[in-house]
N, C-alpha and C. Protein backbone atom coordinates (compact mmCIF):
# COMPACT_ATOMS: atom_id res chain seq x y z
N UNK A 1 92.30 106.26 79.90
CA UNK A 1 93.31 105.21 79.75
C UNK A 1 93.81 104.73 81.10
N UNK A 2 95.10 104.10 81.23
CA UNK A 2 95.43 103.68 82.55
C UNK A 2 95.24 102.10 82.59
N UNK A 3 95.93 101.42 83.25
CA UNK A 3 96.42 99.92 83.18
C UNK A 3 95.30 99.70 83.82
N UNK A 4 94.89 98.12 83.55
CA UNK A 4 93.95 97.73 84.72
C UNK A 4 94.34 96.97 85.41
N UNK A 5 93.41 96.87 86.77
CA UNK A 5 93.98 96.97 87.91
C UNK A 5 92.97 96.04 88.38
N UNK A 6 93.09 95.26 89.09
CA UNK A 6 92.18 94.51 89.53
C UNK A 6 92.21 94.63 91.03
N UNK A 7 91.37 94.48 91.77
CA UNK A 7 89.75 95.49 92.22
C UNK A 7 90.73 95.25 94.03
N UNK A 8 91.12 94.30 94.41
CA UNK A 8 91.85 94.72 95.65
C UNK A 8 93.50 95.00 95.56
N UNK A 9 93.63 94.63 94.46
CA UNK A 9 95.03 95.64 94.12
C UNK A 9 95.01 96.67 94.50
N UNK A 10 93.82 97.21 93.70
CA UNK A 10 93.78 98.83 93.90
C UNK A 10 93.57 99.29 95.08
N UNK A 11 92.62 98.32 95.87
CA UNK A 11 92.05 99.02 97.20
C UNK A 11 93.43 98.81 98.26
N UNK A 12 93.79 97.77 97.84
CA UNK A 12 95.41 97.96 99.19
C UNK A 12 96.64 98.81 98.24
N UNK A 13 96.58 99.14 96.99
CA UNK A 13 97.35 100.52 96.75
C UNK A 13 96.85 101.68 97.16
N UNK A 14 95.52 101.93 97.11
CA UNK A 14 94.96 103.32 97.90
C UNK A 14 95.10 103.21 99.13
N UNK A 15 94.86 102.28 100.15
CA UNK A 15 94.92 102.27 101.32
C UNK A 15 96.52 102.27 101.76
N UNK A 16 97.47 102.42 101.13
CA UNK A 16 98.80 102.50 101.25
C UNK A 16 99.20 103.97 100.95
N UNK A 17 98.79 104.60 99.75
CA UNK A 17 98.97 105.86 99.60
C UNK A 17 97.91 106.96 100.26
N UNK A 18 96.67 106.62 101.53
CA UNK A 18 95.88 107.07 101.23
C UNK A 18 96.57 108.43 102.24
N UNK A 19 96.18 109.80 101.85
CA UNK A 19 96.42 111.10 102.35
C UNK A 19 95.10 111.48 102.60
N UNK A 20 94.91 111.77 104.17
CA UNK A 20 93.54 112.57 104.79
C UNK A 20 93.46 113.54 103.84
N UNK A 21 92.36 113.68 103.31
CA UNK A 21 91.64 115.15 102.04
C UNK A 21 92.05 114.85 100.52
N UNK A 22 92.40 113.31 100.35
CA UNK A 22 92.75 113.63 99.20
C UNK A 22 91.90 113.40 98.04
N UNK A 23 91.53 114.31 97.45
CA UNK A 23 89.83 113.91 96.80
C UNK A 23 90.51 113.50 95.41
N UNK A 24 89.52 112.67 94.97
CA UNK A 24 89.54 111.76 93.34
C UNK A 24 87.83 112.31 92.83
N UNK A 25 88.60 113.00 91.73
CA UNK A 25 87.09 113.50 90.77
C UNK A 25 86.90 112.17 89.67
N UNK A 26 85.39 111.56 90.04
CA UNK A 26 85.59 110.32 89.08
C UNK A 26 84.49 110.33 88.13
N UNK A 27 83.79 111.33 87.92
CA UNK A 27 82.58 111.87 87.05
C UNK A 27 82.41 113.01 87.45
N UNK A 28 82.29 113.78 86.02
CA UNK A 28 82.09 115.37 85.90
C UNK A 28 80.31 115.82 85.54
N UNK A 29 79.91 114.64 85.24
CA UNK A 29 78.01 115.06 85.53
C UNK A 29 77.67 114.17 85.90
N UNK A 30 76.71 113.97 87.18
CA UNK A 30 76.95 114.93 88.10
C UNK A 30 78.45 114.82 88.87
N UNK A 31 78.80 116.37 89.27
CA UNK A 31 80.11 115.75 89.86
C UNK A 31 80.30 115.10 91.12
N UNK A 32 81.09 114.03 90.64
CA UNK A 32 81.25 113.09 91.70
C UNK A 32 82.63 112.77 92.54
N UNK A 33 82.99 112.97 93.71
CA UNK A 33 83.88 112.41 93.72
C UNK A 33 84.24 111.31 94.85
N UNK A 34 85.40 110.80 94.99
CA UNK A 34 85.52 109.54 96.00
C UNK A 34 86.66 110.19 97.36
N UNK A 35 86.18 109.87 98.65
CA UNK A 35 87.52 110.07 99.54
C UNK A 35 87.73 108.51 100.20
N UNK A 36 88.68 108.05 100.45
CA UNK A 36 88.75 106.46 101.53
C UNK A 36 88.60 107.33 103.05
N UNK A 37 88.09 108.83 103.73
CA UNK A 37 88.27 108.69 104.99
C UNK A 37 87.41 107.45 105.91
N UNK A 38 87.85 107.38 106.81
CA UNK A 38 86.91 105.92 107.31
C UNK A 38 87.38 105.87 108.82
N UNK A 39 87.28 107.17 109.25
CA UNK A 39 87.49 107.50 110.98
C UNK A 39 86.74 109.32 110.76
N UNK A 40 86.95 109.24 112.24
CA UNK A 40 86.07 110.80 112.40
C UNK A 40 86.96 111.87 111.94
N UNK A 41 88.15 111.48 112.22
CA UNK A 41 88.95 112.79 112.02
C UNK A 41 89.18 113.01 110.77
N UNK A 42 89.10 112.08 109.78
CA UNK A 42 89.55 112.02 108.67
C UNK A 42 88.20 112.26 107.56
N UNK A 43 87.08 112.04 108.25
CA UNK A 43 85.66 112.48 107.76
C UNK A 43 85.67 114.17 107.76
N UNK A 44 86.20 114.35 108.95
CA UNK A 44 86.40 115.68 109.14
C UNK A 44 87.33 116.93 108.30
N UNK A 45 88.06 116.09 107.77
CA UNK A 45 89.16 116.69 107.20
C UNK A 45 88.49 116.81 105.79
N UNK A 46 88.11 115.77 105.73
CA UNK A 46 87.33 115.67 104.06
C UNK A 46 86.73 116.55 103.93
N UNK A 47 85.34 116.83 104.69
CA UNK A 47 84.07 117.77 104.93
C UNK A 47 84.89 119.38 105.00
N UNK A 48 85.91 119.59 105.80
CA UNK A 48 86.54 120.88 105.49
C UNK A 48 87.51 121.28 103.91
N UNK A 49 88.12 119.98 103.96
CA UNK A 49 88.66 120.30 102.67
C UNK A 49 87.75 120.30 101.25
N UNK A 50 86.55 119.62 101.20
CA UNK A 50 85.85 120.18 100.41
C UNK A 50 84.96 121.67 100.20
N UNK A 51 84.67 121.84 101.38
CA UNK A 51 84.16 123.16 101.76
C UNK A 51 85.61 124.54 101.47
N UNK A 52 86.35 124.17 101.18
CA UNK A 52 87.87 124.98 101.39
C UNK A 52 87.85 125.11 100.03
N UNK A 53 87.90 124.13 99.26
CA UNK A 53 88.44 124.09 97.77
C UNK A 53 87.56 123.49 96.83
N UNK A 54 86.04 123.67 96.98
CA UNK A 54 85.47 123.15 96.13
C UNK A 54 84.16 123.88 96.01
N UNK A 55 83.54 124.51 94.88
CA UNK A 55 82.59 125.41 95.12
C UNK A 55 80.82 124.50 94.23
N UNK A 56 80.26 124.72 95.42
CA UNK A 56 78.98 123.77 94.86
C UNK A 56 77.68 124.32 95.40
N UNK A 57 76.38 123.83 95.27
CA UNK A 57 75.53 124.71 95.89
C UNK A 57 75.09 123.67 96.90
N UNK A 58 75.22 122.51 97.00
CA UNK A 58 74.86 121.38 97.75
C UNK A 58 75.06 119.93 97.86
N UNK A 59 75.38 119.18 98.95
CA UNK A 59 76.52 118.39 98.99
C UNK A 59 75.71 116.98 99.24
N UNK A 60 75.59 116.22 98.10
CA UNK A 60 75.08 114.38 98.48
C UNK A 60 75.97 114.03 99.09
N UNK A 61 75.97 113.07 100.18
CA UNK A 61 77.39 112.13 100.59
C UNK A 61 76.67 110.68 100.35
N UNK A 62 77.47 110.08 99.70
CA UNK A 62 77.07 108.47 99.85
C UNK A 62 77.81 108.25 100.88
N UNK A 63 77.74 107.62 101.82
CA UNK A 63 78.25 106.91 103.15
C UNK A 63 78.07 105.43 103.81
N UNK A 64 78.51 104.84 103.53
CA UNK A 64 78.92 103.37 104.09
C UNK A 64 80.37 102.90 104.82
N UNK A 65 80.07 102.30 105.93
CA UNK A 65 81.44 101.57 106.41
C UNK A 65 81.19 100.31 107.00
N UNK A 66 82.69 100.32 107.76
CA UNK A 66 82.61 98.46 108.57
C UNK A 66 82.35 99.18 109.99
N UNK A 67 81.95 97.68 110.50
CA UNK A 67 81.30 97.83 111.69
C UNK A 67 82.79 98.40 113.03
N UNK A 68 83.55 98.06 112.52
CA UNK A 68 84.54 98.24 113.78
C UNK A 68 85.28 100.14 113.60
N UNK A 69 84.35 100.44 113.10
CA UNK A 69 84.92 101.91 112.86
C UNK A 69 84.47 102.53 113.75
N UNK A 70 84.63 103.59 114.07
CA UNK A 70 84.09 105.29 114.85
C UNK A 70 82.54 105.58 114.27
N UNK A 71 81.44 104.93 113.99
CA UNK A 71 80.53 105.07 113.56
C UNK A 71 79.94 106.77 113.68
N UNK A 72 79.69 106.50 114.95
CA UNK A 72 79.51 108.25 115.83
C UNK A 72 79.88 108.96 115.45
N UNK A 73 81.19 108.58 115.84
CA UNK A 73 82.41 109.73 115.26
C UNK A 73 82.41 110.58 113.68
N UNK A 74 81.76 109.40 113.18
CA UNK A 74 81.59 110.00 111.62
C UNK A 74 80.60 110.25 111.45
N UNK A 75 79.12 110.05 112.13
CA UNK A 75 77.79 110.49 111.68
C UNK A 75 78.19 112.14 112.06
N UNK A 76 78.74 112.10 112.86
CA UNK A 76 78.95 113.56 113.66
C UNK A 76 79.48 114.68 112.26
N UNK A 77 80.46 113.97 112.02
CA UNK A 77 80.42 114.89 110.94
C UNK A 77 80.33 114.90 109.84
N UNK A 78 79.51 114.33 109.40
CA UNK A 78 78.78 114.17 108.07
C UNK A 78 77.73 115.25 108.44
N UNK A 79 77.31 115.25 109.26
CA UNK A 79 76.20 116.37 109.74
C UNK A 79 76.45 117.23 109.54
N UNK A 80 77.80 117.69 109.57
CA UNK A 80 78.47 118.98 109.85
C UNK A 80 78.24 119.40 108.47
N UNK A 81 78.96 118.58 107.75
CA UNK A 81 78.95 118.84 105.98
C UNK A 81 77.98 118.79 104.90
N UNK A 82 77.71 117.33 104.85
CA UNK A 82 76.59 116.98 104.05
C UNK A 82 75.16 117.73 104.30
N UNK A 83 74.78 117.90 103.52
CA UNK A 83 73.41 118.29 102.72
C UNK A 83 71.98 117.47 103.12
N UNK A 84 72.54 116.31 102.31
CA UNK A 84 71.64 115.31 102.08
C UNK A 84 73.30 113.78 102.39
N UNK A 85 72.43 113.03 102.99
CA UNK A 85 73.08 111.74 103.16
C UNK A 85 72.21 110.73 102.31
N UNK A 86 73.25 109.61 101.54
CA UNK A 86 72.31 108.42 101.33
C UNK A 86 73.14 107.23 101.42
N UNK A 87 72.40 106.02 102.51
CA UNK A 87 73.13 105.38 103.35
C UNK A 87 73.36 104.31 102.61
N UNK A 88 74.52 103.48 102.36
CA UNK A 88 74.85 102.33 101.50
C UNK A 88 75.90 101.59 102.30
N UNK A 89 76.03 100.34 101.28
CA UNK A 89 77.02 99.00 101.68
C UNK A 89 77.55 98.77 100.72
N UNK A 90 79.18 98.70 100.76
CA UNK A 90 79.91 98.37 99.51
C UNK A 90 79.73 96.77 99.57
N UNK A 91 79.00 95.64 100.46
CA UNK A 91 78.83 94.68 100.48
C UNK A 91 79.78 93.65 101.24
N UNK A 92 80.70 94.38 101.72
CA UNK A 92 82.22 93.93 102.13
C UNK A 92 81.67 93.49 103.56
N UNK A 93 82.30 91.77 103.76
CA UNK A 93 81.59 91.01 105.09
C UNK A 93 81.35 92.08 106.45
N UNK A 94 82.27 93.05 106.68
CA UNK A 94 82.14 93.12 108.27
C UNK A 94 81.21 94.64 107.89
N UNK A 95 80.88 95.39 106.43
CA UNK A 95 80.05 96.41 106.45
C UNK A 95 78.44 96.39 107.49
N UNK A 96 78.54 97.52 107.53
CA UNK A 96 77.57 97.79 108.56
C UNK A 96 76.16 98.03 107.57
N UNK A 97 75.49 97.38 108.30
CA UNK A 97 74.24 97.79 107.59
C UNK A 97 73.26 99.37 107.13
N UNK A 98 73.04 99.53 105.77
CA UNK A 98 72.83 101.00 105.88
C UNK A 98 71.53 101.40 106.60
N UNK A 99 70.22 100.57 106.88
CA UNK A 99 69.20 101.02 107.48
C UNK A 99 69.44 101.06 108.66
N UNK A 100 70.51 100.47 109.72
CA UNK A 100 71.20 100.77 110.69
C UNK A 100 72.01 102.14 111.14
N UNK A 101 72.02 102.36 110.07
CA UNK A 101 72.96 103.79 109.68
C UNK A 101 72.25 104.70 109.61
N UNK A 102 71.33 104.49 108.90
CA UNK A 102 69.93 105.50 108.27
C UNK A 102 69.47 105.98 109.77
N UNK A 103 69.29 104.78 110.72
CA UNK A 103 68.29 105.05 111.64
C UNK A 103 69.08 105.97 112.79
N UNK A 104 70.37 105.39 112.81
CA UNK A 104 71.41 106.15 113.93
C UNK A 104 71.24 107.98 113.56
N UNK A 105 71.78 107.72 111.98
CA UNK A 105 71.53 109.46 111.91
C UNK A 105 70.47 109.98 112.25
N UNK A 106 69.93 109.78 111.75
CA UNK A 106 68.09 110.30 112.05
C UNK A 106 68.03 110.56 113.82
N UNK A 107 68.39 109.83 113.90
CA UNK A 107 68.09 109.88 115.66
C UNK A 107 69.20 110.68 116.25
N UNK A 108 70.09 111.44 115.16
CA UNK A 108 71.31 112.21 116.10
C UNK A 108 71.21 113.90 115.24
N UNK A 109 70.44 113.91 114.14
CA UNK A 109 70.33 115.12 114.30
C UNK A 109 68.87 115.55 112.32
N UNK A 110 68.26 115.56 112.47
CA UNK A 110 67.22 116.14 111.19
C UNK A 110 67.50 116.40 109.84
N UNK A 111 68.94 116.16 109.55
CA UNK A 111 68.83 116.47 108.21
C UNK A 111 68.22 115.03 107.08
N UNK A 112 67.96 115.22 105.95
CA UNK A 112 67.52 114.31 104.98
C UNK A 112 68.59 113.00 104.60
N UNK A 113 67.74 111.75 104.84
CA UNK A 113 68.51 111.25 104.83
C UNK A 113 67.88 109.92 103.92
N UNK A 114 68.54 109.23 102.94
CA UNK A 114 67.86 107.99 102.54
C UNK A 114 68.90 106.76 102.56
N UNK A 115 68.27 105.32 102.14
CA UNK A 115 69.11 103.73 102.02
C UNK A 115 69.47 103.65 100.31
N UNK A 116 70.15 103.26 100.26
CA UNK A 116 70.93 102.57 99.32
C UNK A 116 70.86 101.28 99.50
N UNK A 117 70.09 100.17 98.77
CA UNK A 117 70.88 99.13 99.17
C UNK A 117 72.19 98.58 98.68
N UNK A 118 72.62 98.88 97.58
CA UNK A 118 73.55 98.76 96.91
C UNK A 118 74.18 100.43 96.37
N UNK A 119 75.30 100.48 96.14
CA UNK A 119 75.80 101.51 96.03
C UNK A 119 75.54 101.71 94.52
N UNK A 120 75.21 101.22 93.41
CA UNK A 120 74.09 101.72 92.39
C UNK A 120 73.15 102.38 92.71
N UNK A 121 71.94 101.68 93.53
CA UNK A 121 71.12 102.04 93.92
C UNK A 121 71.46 103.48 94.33
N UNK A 122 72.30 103.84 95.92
CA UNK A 122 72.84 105.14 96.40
C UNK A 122 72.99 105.95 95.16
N UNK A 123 73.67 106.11 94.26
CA UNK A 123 74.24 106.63 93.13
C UNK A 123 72.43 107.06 92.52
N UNK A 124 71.62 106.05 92.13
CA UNK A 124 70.58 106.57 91.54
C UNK A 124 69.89 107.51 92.14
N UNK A 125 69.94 107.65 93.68
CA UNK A 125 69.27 107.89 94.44
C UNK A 125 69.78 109.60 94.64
N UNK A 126 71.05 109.76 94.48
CA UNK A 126 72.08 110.66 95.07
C UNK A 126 71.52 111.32 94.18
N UNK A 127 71.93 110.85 92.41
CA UNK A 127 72.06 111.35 91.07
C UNK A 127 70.11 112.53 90.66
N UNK A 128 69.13 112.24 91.10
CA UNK A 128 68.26 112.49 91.54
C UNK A 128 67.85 113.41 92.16
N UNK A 129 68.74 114.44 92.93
CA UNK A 129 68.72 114.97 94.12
C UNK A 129 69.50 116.03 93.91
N UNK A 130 70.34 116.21 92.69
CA UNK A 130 71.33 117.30 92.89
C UNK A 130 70.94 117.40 91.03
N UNK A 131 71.67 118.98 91.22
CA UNK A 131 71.35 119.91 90.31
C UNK A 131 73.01 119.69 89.61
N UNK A 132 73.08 120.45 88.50
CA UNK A 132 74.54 120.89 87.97
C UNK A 132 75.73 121.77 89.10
N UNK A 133 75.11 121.92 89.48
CA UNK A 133 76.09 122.89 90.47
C UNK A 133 76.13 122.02 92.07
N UNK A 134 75.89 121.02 92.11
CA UNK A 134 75.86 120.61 93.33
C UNK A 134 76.65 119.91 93.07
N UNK A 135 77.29 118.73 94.02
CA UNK A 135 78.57 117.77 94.11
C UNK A 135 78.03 116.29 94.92
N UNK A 136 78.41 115.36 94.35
CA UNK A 136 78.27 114.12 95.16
C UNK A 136 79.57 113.48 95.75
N UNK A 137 79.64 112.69 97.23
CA UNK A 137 80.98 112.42 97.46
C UNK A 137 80.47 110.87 97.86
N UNK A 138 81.68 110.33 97.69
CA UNK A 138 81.39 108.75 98.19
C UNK A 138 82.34 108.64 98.93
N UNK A 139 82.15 108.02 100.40
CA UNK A 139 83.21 107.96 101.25
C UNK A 139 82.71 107.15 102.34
N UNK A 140 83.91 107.24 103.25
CA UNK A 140 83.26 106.17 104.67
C UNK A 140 83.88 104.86 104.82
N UNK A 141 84.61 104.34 103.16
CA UNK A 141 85.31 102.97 104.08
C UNK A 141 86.31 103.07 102.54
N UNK A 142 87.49 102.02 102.48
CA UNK A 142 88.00 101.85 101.27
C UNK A 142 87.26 101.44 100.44
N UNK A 143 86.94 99.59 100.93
CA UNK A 143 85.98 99.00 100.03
C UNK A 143 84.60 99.65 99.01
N UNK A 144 83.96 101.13 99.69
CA UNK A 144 83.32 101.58 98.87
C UNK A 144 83.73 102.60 97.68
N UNK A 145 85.10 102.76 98.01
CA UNK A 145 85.81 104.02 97.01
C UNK A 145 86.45 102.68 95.59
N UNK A 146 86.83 101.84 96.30
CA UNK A 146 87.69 100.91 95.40
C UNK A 146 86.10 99.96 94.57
N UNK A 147 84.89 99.85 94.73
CA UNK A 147 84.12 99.43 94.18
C UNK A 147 83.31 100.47 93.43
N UNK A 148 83.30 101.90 93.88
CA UNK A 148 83.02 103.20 92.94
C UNK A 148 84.20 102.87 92.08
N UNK A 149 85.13 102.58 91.70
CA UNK A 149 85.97 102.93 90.83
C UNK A 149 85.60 101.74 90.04
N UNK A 150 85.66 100.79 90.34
CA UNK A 150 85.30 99.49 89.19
C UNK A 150 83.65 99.36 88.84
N UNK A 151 82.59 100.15 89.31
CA UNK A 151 81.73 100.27 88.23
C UNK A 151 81.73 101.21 87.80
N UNK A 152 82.56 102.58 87.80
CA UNK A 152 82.52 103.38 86.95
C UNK A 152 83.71 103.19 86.09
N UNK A 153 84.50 102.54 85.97
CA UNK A 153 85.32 102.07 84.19
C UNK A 153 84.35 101.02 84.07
N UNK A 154 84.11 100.00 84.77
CA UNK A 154 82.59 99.44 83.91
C UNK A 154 81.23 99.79 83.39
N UNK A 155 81.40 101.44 83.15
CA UNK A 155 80.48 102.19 82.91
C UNK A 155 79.12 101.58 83.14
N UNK A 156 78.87 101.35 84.87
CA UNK A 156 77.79 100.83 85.52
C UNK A 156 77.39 101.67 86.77
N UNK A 157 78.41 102.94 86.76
CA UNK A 157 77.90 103.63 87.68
C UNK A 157 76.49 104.40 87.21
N UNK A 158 75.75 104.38 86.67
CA UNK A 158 74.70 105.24 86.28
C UNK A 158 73.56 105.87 87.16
């Protein structure tokens, strides 16, 4: 249930309330959940606070942002955390391109990594890859947490 909300409402109410680590469980198979961090430190905080309070055997991150962010700063630690990365665009003008993204990681440290072109796509891709006991997170900018949330009550996250 819950009022609806239309789609940058929500994203400038989350980005008003948003608290570094504060995780949103938004599907329980596979489990999924959403963070808005969208700087290094706050990538960082995520990646520990899931590791702190969340028990899984292996960690998808969907990851997309805008271009004027800490890019580095956050591949850095996505490395730290994630498992498996799969690189996406919530589509939002100044987002950074994910095969741009794809290629930066790759070139900063070996773990598995794939494109999304669309964050469906990511999701199919993620969904694929993990078992019952593993966890998927979507994070890296608002625009991709606030567009996870409106195709999943449009039951289009699949």
């Amino acid at each position: 249930g819950g009022y609806e909300l239309p789609v940058q409402g929500a994203i400038d109410g989350l980005a008003k309330v948003r608290v570094d680590g504060r995780l949103e469980l938004v599907r329980d198979m596979p489990r999924t959940i959403v963070d808005a961090a969208h700087n290094a430190a706050s990538v960082s905080a995520l990646m520990r606070a899931i590791g702190q309070n969340i028990t899984y055997d292996s960690m998808v991150v969907i990851f997309g942002c805008s271009v004027d962010k800490d890019i580095e700063g956050m591949l850095q630690q996505l490395q730290l955390g994630a498992d498996k990365v799969v690189f996406t665009t919530a589509g939002a003008p100044r987002s950074v391109n994910p095969h741009e993204l794809h290629a930066r990681f790759v070139e900063k440290c070996g773990k598995m990594a794939q494109v999304g072109d669309t964050l469906q796509d990511a999701y199919q891709i993620a969904c694929k890859s993990v078992t019952r006991d593993d966890l998927i997170c979507i994070t890296g900018s608002i625009y991709l947490v606030g567009l996870t949330k409106k195709l999943q009550a449009a039951g289009r996250l699949a």
